[in-house]
Protein backbone atom coordinates (compact mmCIF):
# COMPACT_ATOMS: atom_id res chain seq x y z
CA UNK A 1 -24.61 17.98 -29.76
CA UNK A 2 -20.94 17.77 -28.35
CA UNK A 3 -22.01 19.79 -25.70
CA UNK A 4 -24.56 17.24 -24.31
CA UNK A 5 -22.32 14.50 -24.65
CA UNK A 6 -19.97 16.41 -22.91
CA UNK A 7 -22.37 17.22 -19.65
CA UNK A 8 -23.45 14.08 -19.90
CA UNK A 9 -19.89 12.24 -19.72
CA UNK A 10 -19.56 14.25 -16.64
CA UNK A 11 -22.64 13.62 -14.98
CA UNK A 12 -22.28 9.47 -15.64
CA UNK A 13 -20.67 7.68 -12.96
CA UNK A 14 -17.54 6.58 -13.41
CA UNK A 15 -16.70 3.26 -13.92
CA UNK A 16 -13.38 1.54 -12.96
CA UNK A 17 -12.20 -1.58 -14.86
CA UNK A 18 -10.76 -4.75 -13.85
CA UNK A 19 -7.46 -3.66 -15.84
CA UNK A 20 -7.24 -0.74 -13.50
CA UNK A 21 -8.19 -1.96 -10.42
CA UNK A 22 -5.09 -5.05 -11.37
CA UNK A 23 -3.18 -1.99 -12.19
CA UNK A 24 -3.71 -0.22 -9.17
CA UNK A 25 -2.67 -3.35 -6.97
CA UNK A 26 0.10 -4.18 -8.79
CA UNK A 27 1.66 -0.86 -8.10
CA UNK A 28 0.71 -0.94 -4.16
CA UNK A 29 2.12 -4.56 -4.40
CA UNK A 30 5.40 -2.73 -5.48
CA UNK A 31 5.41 -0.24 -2.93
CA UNK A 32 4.91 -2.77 0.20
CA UNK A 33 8.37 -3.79 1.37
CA UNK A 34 6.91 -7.14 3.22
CA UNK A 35 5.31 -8.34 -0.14
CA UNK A 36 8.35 -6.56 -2.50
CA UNK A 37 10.56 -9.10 -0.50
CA UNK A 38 9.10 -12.19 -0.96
CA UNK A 39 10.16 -14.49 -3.96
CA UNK A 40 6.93 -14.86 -5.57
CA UNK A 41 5.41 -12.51 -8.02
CA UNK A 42 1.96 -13.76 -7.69
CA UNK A 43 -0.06 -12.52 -4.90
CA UNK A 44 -3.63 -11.87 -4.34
CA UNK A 45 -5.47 -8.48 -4.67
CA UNK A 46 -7.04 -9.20 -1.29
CA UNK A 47 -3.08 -9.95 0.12
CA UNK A 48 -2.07 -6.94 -1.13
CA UNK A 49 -4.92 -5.14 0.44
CA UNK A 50 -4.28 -6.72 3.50
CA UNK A 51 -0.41 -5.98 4.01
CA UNK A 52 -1.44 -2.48 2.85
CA UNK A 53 -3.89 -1.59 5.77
CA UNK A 54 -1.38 -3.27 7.88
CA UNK A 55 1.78 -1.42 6.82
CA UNK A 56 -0.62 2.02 7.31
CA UNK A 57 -1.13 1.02 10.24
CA UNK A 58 2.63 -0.12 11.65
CA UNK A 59 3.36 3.36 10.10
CA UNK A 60 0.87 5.11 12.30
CA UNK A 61 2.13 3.60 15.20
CA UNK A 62 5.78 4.26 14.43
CA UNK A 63 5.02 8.03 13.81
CA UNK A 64 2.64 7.85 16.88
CA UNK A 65 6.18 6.54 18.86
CA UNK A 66 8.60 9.13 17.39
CA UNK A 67 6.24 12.20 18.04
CA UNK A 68 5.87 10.90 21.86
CA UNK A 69 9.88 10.47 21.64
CA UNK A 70 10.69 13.95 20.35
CA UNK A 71 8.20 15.31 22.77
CA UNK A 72 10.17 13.22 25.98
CA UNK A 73 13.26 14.62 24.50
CA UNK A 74 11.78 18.79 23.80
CA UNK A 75 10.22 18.13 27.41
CA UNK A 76 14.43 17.31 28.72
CA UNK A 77 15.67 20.52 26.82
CA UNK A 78 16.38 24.04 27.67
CA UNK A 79 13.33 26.03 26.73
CA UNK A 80 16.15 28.29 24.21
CA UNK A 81 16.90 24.49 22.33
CA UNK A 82 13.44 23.76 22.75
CA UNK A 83 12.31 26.52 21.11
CA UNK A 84 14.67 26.26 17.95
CA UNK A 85 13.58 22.61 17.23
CA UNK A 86 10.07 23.59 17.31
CA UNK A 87 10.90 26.06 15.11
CA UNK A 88 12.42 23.58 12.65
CA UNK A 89 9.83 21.51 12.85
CA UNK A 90 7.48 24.09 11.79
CA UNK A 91 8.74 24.54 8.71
């Protein structure tokens, strides 16, 4: 019998509780510097959620900016520097 309550465990959905989704925001409310900042310890889920997808996305932008900066700068290089950063950024 263990064995069909074992396939079946695996075949149920799974099923997330309030606990853990509180859990889960808590600890992204932790990791979000514009929310870890602020005085008060009682934010919203939907807050959180919202400086989250906004942080991503500042963070996408910022990487988007320093890849189009370190290509300017690769483009302004001898092709022997050139080649040694692109090396080390390979790795």
């Amino acid at each position: 019998m263990s064995s069909r309550r074992s396939r079946s465990r695996q075949s149920a959905p799974s099923v997330i509780t309030d606990e853990q989704i509180n859990d889960l925001v808590s600890k992204l409310h932790q990791l979000l510097p514009e929310i870890r900042n602020r005085c008060s310890d009682k934010v919203s889920a939907t807050r959180v959620l919202q400086d989250t997808c906004s942080y991503i996305r500042s963070l996408h932008r910022e990487v988007d900016d320093l890849s189009e900066r370190l290509s300017e700068l690769l483009d302004n290089t001898d092709s022997t520097q050139a080649s040694i950063i692109r090396s080390l950024l390979m790795q």
